[in-house]
C-alpha atoms as a PDB file:
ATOM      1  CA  UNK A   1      39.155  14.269  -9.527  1.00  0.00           C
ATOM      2  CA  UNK A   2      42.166  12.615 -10.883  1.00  0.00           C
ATOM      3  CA  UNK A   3      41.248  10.004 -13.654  1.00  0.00           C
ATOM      4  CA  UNK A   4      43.499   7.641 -11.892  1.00  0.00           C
ATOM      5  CA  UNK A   5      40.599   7.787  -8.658  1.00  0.00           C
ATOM      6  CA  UNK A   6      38.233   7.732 -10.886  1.00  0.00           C
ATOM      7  CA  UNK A   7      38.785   4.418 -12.241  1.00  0.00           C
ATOM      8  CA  UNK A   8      39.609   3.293  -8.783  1.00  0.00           C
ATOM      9  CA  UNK A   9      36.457   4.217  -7.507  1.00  0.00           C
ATOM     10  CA  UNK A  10      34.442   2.698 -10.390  1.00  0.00           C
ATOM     11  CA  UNK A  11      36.048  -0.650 -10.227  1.00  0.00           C
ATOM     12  CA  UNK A  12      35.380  -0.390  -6.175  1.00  0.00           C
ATOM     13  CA  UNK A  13      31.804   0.518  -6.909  1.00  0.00           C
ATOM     14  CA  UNK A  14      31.242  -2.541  -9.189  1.00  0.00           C
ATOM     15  CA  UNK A  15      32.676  -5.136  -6.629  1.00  0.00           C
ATOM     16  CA  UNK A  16      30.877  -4.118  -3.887  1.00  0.00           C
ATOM     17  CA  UNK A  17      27.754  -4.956  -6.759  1.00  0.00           C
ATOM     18  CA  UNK A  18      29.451  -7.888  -7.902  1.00  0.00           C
ATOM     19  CA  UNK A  19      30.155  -9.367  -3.863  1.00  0.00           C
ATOM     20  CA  UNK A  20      26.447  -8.435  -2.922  1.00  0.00           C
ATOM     21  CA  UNK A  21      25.210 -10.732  -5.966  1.00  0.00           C
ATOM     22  CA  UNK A  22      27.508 -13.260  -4.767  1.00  0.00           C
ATOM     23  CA  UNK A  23      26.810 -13.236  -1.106  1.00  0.00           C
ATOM     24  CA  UNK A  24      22.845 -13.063  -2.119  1.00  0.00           C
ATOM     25  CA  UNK A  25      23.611 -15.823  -4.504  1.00  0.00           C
ATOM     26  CA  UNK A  26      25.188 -18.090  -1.953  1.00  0.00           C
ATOM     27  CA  UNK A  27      21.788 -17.981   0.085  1.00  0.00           C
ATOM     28  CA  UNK A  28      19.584 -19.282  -2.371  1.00  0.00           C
ATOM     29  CA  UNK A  29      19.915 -22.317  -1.332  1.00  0.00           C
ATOM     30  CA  UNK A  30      19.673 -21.474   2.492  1.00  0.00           C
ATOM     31  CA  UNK A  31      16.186 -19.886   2.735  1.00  0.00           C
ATOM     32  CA  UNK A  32      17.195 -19.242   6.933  1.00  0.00           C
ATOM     33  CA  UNK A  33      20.327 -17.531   6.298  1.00  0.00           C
ATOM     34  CA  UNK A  34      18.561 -15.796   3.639  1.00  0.00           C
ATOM     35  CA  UNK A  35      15.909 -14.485   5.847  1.00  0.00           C
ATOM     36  CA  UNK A  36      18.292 -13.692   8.623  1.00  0.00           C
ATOM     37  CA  UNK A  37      20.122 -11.464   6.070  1.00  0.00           C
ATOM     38  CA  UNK A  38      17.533  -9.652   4.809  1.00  0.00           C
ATOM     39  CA  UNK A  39      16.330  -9.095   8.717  1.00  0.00           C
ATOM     40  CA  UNK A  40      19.408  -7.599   9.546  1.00  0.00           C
ATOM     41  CA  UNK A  41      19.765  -5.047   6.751  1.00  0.00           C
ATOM     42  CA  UNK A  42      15.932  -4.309   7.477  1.00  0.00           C
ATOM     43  CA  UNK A  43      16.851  -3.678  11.439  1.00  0.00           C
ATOM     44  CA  UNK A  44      19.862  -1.362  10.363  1.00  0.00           C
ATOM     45  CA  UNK A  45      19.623   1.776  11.700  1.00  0.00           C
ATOM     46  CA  UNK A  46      20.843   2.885   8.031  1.00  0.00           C
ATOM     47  CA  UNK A  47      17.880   3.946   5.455  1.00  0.00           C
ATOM     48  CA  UNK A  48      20.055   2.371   2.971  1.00  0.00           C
ATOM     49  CA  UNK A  49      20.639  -0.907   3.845  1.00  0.00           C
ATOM     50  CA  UNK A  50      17.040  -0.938   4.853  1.00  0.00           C
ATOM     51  CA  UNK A  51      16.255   0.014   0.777  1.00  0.00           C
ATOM     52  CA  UNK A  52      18.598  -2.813   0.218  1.00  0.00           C
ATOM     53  CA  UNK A  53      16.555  -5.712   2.403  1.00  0.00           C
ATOM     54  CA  UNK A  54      13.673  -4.429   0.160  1.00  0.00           C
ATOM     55  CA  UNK A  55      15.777  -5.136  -3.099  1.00  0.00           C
ATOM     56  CA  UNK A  56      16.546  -8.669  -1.896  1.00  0.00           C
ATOM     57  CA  UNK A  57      12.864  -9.249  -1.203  1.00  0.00           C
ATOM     58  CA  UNK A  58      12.506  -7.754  -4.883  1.00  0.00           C
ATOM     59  CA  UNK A  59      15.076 -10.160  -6.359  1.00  0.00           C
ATOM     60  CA  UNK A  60      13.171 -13.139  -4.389  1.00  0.00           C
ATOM     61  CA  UNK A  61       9.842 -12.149  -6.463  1.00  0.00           C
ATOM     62  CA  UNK A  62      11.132 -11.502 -10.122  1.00  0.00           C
ATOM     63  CA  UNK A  63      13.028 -15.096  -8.975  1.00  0.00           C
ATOM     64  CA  UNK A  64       9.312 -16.334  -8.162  1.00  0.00           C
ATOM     65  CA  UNK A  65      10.881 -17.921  -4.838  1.00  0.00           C
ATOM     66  CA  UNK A  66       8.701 -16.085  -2.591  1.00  0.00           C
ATOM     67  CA  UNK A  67       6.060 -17.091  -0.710  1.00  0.00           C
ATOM     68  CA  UNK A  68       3.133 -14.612   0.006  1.00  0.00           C
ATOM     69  CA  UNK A  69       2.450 -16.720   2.727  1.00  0.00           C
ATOM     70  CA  UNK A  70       6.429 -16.566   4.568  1.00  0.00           C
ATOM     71  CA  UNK A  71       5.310 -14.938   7.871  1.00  0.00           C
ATOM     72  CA  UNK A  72       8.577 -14.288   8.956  1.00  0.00           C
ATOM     73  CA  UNK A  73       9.516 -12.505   5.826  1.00  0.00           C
ATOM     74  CA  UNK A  74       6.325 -10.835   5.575  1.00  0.00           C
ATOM     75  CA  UNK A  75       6.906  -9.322   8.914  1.00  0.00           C
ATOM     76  CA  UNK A  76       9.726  -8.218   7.768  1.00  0.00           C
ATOM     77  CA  UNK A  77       8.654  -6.007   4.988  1.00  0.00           C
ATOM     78  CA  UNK A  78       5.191  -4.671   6.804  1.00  0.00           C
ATOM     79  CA  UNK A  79       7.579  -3.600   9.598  1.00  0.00           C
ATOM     80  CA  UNK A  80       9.581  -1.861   7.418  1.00  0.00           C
ATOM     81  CA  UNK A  81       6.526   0.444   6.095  1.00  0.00           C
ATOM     82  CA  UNK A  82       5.311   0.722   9.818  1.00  0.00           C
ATOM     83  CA  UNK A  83       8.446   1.027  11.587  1.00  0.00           C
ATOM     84  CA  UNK A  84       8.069   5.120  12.723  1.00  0.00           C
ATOM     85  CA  UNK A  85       4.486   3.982  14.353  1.00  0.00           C
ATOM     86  CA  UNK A  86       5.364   0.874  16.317  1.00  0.00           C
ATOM     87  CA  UNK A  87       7.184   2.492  18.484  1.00  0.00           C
ATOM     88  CA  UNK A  88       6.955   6.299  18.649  1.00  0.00           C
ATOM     89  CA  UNK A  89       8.700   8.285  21.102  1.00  0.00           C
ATOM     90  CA  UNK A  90       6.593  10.598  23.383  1.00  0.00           C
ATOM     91  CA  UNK A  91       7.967  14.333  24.610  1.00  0.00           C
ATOM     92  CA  UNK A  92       4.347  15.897  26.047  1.00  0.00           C
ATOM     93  CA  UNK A  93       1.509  15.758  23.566  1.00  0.00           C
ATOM     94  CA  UNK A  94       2.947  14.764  20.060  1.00  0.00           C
ATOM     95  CA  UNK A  95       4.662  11.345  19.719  1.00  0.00           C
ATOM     96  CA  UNK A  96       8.154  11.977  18.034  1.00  0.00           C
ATOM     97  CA  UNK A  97       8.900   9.228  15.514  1.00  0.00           C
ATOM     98  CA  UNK A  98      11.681   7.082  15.353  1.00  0.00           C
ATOM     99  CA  UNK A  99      13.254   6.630  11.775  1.00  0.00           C
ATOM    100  CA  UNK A 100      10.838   8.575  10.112  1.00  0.00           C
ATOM    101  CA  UNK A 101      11.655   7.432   6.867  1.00  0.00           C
ATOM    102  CA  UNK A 102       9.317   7.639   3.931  1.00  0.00           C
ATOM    103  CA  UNK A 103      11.399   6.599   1.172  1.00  0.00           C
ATOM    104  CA  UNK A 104      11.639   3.539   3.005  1.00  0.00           C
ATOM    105  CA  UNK A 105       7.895   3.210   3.608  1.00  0.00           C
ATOM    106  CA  UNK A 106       6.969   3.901   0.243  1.00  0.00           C
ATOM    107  CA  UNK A 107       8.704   1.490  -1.472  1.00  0.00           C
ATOM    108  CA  UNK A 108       8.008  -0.982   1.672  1.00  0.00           C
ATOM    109  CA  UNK A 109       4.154  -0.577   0.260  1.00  0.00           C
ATOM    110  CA  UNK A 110       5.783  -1.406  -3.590  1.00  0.00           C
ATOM    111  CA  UNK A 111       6.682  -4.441  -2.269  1.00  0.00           C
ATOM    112  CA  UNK A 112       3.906  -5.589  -0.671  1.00  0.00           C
ATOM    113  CA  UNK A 113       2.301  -4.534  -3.381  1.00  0.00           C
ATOM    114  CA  UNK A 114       4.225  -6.658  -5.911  1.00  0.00           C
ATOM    115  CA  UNK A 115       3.973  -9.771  -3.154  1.00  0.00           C
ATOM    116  CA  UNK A 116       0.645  -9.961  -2.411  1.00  0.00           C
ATOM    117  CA  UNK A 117      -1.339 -12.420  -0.607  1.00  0.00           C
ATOM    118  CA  UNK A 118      -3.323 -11.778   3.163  1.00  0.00           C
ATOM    119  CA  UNK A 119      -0.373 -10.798   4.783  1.00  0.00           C
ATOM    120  CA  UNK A 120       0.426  -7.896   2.462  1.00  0.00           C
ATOM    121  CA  UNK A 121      -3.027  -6.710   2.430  1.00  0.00           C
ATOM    122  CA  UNK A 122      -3.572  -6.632   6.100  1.00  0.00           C
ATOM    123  CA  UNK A 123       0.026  -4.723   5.948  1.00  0.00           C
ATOM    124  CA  UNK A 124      -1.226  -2.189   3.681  1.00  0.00           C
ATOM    125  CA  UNK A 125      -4.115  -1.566   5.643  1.00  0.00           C
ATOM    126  CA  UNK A 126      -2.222  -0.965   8.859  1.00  0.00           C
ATOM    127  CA  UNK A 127       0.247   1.093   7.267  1.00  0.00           C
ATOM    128  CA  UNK A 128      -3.317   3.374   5.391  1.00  0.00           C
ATOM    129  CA  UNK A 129      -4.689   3.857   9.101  1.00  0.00           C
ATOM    130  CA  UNK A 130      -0.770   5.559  10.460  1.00  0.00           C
ATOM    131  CA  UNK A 131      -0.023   6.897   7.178  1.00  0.00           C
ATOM    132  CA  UNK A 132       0.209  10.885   6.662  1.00  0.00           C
ATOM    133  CA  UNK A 133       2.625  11.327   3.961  1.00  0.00           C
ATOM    134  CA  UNK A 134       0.565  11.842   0.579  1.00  0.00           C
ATOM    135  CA  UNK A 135       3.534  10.033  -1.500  1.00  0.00           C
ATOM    136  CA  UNK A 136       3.496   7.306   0.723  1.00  0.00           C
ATOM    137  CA  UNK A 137      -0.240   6.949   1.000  1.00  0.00           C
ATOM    138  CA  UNK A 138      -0.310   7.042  -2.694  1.00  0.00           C
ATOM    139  CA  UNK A 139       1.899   3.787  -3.073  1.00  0.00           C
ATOM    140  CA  UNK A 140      -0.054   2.171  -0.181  1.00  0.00           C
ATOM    141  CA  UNK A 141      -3.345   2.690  -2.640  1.00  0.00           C
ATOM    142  CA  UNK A 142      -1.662   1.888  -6.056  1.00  0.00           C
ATOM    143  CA  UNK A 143      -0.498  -1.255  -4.087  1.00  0.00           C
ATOM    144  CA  UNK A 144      -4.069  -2.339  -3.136  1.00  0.00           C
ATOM    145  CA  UNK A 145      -4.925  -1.729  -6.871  1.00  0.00           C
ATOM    146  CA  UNK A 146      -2.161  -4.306  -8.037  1.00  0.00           C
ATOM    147  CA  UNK A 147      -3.175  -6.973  -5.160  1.00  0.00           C
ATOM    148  CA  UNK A 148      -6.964  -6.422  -6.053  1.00  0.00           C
ATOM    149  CA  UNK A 149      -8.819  -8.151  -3.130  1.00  0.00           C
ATOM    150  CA  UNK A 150     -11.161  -6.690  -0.655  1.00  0.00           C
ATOM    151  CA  UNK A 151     -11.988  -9.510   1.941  1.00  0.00           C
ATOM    152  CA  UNK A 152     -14.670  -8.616   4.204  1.00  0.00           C
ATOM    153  CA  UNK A 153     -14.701  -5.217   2.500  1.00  0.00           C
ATOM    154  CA  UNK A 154     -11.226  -4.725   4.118  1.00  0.00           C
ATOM    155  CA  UNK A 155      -9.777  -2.614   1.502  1.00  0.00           C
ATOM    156  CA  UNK A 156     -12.399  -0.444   0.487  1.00  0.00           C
ATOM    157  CA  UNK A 157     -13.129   0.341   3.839  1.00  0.00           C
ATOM    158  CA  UNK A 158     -10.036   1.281   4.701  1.00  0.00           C
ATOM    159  CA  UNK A 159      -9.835   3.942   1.685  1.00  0.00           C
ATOM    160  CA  UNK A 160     -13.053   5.694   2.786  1.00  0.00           C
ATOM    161  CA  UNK A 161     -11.763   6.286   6.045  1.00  0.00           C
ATOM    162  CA  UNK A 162      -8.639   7.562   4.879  1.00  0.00           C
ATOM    163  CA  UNK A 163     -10.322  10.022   1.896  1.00  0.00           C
ATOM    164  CA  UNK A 164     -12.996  10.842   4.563  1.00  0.00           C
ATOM    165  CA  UNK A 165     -10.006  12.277   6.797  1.00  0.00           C
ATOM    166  CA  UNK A 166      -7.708  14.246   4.194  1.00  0.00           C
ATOM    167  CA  UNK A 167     -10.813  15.427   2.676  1.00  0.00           C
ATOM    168  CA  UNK A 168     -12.078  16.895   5.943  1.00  0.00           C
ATOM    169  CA  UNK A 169      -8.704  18.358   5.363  1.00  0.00           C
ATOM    170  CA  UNK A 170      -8.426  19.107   2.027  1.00  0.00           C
ATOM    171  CA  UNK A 171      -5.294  16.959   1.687  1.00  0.00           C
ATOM    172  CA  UNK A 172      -6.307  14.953  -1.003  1.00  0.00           C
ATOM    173  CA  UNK A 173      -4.530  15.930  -4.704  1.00  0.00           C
ATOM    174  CA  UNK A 174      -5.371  14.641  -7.821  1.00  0.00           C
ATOM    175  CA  UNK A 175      -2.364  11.945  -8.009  1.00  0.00           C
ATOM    176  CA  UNK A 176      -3.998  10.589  -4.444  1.00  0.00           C
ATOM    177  CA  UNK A 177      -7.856  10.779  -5.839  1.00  0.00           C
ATOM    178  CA  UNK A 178      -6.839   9.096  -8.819  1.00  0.00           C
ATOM    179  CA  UNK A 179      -4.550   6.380  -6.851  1.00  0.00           C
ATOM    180  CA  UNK A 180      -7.746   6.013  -4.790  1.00  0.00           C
ATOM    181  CA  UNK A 181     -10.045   4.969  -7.892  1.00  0.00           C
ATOM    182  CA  UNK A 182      -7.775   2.640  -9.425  1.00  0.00           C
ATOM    183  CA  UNK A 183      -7.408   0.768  -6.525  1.00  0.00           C
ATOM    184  CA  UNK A 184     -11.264   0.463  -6.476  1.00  0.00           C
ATOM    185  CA  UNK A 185     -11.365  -0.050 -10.656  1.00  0.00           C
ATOM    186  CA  UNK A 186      -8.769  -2.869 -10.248  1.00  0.00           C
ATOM    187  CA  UNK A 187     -11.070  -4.653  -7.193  1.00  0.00           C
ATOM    188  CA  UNK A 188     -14.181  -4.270  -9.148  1.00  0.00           C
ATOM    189  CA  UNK A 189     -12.611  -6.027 -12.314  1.00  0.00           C
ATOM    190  CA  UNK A 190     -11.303  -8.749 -10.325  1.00  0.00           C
ATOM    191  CA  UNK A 191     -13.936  -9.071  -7.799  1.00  0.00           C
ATOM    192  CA  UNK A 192     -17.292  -7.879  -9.353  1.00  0.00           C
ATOM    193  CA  UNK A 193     -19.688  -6.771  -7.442  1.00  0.00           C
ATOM    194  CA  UNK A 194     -17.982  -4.634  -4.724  1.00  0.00           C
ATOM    195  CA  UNK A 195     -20.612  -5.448  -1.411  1.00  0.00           C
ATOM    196  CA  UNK A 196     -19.566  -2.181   0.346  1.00  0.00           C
ATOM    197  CA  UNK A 197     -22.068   0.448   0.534  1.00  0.00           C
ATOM    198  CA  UNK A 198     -19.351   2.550   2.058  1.00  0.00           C
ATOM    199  CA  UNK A 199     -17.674   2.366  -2.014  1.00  0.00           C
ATOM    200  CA  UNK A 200     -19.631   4.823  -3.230  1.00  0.00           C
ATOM    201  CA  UNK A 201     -18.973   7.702  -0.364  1.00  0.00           C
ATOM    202  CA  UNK A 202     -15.417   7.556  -1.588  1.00  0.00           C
ATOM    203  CA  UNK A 203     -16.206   8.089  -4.879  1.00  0.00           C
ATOM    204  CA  UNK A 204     -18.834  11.302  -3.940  1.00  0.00           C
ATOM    205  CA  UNK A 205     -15.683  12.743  -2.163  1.00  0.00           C
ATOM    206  CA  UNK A 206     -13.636  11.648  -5.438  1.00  0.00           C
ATOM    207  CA  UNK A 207     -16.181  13.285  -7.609  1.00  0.00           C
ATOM    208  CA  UNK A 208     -15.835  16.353  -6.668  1.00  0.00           C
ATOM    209  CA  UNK A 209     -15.405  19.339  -9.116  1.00  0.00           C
ATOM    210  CA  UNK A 210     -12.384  20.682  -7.253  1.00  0.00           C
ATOM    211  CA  UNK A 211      -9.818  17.756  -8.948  1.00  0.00           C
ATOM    212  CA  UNK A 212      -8.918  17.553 -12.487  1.00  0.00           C
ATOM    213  CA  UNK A 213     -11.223  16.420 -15.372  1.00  0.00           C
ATOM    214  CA  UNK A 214      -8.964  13.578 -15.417  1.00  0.00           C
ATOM    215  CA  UNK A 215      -9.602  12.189 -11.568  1.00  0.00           C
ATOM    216  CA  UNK A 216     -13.700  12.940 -11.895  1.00  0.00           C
ATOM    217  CA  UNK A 217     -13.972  11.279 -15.783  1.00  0.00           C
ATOM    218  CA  UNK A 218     -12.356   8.496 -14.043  1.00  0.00           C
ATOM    219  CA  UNK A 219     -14.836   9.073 -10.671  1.00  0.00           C
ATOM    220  CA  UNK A 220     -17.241   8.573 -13.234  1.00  0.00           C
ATOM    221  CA  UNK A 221     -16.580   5.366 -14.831  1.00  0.00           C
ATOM    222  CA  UNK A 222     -15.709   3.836 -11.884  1.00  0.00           C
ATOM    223  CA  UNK A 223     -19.278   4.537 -10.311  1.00  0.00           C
ATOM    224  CA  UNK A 224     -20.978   3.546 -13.735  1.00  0.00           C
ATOM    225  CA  UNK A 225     -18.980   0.344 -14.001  1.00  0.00           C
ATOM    226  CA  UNK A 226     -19.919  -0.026 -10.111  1.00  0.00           C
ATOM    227  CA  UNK A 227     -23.715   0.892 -10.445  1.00  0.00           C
ATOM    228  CA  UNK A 228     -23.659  -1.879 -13.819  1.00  0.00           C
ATOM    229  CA  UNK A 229     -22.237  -4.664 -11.781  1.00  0.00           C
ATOM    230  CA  UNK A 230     -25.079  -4.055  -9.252  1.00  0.00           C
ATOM    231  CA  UNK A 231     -27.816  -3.733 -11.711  1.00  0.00           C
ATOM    232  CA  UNK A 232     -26.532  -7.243 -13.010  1.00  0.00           C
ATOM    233  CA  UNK A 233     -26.209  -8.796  -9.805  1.00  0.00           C
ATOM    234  CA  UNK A 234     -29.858  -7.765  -9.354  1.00  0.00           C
ATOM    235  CA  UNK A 235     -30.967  -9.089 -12.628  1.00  0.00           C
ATOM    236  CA  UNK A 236     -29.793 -12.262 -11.768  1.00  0.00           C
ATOM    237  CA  UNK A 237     -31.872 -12.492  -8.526  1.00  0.00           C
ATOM    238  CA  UNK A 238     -28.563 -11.737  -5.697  1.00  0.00           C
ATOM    239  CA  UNK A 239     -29.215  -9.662  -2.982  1.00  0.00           C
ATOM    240  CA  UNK A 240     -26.878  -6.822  -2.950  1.00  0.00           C
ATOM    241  CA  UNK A 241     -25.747  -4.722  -0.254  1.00  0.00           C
ATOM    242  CA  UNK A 242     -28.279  -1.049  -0.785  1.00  0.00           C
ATOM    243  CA  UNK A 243     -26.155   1.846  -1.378  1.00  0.00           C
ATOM    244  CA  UNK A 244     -28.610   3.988   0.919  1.00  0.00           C
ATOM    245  CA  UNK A 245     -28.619   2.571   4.027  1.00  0.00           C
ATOM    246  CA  UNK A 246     -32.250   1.914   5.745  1.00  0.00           C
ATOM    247  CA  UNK A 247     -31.890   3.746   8.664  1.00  0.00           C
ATOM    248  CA  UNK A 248     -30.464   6.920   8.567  1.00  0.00           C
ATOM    249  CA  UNK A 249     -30.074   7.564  12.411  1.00  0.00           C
ATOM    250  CA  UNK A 250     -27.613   4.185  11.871  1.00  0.00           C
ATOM    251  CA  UNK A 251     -25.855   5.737   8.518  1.00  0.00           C
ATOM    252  CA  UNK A 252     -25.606   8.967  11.041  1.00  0.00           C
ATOM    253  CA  UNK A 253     -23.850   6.983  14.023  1.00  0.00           C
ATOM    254  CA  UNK A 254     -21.524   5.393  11.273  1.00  0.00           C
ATOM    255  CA  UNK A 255     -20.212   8.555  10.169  1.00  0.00           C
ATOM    256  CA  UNK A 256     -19.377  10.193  14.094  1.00  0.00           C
ATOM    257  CA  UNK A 257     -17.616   6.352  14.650  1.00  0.00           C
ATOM    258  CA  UNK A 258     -15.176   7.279  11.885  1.00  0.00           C
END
């Protein structure tokens, strides 16, 4: 390459930056047009202008102009890690899906992550129950970690089905066990007591000696911190929720409904 293109490309690459800062710029103060621009990028057929709807949602947070609570933009985003499974296409058996993208999905989780609020959490959720690719999965649970709230046991339900799954499997690797415990670390510091019985048969499949010394150590001082918090609740006089459930025949019927 001539160093005459050269140049020309580099100055073309850094006004195409410069015009997207401008154009995004020019929005700021039009929160509609902003929305409908980061809709259309996120509709685009192209995985990079969808990458780029999730950069403008980025630029919205570091901003601190976002609102966890935007359901239009929120939609946006959750659609965006959810978009192969809302509408798959069928040939026989096996659903083909459309824009399979998992960079896309993964960073879509990021996001929501960094966002947080109801909306992303009931995202993340949805996305955990479709969700087969390990890397994505891995953001989805590093993402409930950073949000840190398990509403009606939401969350941490929604890990144990997942680990019971891949481990039925043997899908899970140590970056996922240990992705799965800090999102369960990062709830119990900012929640306490965790009132899920259901907690600590994640952290018996997390536990076991198959992963690195790394993912059980950690196993294990997440169930010690976990088994402290209910001792103290206890102490105090609060009725926890038992970790053994009463009737086993019940605990039985749980486990075939998963």
């Amino acid at each position: 390459m001539s160093k005459k293109r050269a140049l020309f490309l580099c100055i073309s690459i850094c006004f195409i930056g410069l015009t997207a800062q401008g154009v995004f710029a020019q929005q700021e103060d039009n929160p509609d047009m902003r929305l409908e621009l980061i809709r259309s990028k996120a509709q685009s057929e192209d995985e990079l202008l969808k990458l780029e709807a999730l950069k403008w949602v980025d630029r919205l947070i570091i901003s601190g102009t976002i609102d966890p609570l935007d359901e239009e933009l929120m939609e946006i985003v959750v659609n965006l890690g959810l978009e192969p499974f809302l509408s798959p296409q069928r040939t026989g058996v096996s659903p083909i899906l459309v824009n399979d993208l998992p960079l896309v999905r993964r960073e879509a989780a990021v996001t929501l992550g960094r966002i947080g609020g109801p909306y992303a959490v009931a995202g993340l959720i949805e996305m955990s129950h479709f969700e087969d690719d390990i890397d994505v999965l891995k953001n989805i649970l590093y993402a409930f970690g950073n949000i840190a709230s398990n509403a009606d046991n939401g969350v941490t339900e929604a890990i144990r089905r997942k680990m019971y799954r891949l481990n039925a499997t043997g899908q899970i690797d140590d970056e996922l066990a240990y992705a799965a415990l800090y999102a369960i670390e990062q709830i119990s510091i900012q929640e306490g007591v965790i009132n899920d019985p259901g907690v600590y048969e994640t952290l018996l499949i997390l536990s076991q000696e198959r992963f690195s010394d790394v993912v059980t150590d950690k196993a294990a001082s997440v169930t010690e911190r976990l088994w402290e918090q209910d001792l103290r609740e206890e102490e105090r006089g609060i009725q926890t929720t038992p970790i053994i459930p009463d009737d086993p025949e019940n605990a039985a019927e749980d486990d075939q409904s998963i």
